[in-house]
N, C-alpha and C. Protein backbone atom coordinates (compact mmCIF):
# COMPACT_ATOMS: atom_id res chain seq x y z
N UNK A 1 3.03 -10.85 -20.22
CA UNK A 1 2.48 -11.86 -19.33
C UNK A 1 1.23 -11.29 -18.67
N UNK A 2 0.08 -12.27 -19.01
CA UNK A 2 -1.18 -11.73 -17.85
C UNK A 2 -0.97 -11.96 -16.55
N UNK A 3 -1.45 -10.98 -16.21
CA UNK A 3 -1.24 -11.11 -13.98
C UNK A 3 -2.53 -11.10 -13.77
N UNK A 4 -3.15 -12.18 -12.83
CA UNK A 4 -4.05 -12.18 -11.91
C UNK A 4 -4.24 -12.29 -10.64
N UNK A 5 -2.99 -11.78 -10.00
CA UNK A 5 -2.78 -11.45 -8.63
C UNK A 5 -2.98 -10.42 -8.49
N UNK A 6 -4.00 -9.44 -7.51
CA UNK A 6 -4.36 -8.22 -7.32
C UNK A 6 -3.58 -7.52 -6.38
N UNK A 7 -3.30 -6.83 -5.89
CA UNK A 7 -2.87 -5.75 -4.96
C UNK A 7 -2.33 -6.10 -3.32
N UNK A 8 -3.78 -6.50 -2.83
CA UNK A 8 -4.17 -7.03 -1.71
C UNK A 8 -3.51 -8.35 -1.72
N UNK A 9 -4.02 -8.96 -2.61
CA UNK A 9 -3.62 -10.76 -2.76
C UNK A 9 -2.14 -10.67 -2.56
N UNK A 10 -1.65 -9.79 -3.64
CA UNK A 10 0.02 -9.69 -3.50
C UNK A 10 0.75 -9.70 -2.30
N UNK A 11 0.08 -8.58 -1.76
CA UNK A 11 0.45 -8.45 -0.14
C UNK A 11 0.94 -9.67 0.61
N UNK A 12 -0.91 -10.15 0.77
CA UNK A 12 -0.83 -11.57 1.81
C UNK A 12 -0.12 -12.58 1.43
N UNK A 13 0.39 -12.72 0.10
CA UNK A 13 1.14 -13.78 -0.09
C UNK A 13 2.33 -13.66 -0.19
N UNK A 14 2.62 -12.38 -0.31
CA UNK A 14 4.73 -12.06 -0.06
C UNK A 14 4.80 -12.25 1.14
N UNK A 15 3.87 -11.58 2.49
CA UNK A 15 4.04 -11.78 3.98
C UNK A 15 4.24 -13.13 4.87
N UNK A 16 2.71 -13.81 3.96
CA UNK A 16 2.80 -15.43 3.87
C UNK A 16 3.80 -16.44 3.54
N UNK A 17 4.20 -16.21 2.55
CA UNK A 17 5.50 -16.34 2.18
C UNK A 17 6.63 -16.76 2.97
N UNK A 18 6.94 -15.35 3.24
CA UNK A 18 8.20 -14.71 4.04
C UNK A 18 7.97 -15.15 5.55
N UNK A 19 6.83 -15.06 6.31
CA UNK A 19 6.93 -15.68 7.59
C UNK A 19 6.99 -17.08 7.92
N UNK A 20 6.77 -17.70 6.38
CA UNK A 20 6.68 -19.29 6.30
C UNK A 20 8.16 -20.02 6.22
N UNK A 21 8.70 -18.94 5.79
CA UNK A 21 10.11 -19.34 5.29
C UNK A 21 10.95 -19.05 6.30
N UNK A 22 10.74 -17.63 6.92
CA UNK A 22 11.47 -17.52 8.24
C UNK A 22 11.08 -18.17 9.17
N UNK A 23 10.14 -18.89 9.50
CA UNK A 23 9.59 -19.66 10.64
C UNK A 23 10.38 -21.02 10.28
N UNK A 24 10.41 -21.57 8.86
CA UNK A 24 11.39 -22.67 9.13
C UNK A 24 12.74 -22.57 8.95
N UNK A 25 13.43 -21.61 8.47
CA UNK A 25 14.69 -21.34 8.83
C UNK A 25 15.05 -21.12 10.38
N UNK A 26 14.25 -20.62 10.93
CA UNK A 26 14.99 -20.44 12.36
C UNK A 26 13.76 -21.74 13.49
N UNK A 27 13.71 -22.63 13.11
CA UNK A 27 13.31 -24.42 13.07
C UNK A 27 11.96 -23.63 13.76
N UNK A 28 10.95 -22.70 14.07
CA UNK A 28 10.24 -22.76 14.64
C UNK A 28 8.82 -23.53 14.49
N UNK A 29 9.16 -24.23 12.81
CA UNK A 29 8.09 -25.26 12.04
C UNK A 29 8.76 -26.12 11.73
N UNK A 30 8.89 -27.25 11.29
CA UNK A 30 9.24 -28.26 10.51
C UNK A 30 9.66 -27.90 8.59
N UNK A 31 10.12 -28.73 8.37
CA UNK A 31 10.80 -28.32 6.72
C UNK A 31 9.45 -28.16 6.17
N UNK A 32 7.97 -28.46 6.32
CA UNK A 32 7.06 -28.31 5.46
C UNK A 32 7.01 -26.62 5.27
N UNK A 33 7.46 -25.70 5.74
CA UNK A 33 7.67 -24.10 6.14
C UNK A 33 8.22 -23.69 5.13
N UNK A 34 8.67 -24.31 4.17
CA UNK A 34 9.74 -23.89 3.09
C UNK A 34 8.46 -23.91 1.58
N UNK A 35 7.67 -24.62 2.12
CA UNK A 35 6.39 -24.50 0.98
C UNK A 35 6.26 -22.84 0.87
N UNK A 36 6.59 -22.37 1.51
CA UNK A 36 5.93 -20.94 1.52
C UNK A 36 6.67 -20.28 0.32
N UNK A 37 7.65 -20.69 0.06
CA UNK A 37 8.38 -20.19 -1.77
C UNK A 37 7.35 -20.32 -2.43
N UNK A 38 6.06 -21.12 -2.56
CA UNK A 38 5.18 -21.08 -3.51
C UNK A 38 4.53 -19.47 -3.34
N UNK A 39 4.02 -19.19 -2.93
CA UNK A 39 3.23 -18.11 -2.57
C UNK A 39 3.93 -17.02 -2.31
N UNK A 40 5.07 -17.17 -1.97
CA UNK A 40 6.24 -15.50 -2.37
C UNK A 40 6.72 -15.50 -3.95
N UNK A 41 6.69 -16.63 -4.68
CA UNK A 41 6.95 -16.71 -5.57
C UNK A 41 5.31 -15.82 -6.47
N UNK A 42 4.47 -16.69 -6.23
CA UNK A 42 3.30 -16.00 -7.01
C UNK A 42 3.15 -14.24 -6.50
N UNK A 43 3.00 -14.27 -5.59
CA UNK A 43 3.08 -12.82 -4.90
C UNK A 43 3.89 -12.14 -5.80
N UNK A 44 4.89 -12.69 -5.98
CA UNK A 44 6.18 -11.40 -6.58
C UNK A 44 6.31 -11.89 -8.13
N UNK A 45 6.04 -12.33 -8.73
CA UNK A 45 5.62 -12.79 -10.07
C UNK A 45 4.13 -12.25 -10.88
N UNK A 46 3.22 -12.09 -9.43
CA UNK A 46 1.78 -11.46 -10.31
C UNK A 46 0.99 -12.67 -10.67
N UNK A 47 1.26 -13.91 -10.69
CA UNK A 47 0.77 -14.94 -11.39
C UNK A 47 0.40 -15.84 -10.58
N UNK A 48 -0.68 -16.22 -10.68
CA UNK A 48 -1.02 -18.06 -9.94
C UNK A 48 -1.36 -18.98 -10.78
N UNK A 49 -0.45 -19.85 -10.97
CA UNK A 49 -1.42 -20.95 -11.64
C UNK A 49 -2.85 -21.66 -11.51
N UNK A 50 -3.08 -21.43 -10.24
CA UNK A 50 -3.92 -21.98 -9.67
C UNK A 50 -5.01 -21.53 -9.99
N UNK A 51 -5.21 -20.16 -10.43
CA UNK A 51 -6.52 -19.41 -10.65
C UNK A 51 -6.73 -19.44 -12.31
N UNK A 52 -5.39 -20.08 -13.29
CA UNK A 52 -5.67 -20.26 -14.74
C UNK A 52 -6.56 -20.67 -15.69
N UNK A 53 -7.12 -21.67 -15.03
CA UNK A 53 -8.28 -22.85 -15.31
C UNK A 53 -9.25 -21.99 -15.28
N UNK A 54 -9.81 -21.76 -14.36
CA UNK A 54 -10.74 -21.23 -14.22
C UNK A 54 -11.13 -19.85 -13.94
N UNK A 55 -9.94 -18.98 -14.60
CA UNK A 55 -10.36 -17.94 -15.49
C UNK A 55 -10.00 -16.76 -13.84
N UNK A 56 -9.93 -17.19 -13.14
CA UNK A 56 -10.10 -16.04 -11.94
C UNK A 56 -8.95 -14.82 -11.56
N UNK A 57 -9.45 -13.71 -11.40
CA UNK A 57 -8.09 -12.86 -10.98
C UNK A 57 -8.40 -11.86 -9.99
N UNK A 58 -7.38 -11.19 -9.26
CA UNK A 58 -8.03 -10.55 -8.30
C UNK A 58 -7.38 -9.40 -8.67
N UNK A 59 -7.25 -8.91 -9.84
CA UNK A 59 -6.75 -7.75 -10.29
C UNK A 59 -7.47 -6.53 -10.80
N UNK A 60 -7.80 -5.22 -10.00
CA UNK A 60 -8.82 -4.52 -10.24
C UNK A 60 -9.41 -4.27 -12.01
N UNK A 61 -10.73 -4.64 -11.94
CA UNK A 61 -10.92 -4.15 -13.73
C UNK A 61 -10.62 -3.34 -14.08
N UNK A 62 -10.50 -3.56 -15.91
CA UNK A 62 -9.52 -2.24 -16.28
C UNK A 62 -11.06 -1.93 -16.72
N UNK A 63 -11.31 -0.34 -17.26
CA UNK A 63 -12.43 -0.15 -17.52
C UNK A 63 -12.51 -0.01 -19.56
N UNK A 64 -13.23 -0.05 -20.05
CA UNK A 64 -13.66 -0.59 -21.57
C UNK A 64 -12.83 0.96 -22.25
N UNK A 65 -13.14 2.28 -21.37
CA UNK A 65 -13.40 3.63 -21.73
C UNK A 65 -11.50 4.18 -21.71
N UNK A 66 -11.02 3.04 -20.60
CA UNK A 66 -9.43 4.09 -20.36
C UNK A 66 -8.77 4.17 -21.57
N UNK A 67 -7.83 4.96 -21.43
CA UNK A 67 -6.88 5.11 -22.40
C UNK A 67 -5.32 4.67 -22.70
N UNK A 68 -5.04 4.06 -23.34
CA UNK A 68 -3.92 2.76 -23.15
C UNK A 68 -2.42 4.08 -22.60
């Protein structure tokens, strides 16, 4: 599977995630808080759909020269 979730990105979106989900489990948002499975999901998967189309990833380049 290709991953185009980078490092950083990963981060903010497991945290994002996770505070979205705990904020509506303990009612401090409304049920829209549970959206946040999208973005712990991509976070911890490596993958966004969202960036497929149009080719984008935030995953450091590999360089032409490394060695597999």
């Amino acid at each position: 599977m290709i991953h185009n979730v980078g490092g950083v990105d990963r981060v903010i979106r497991i945290v994002a995630g996770v505070a979205l989900i705990g904020a509506a489990a303990l009612g401090y948002i409304g049920a829209w808080g549970w959206i946040g499975v999208v973005p712990l999901a991509t976070g911890l998967f490596r993958v966004c759909p969202a960036y497929l189309p149009f080719g984008a990833s935030t995953c450091a380049a590999r360089s032409s020269d490394a060695q597999p």
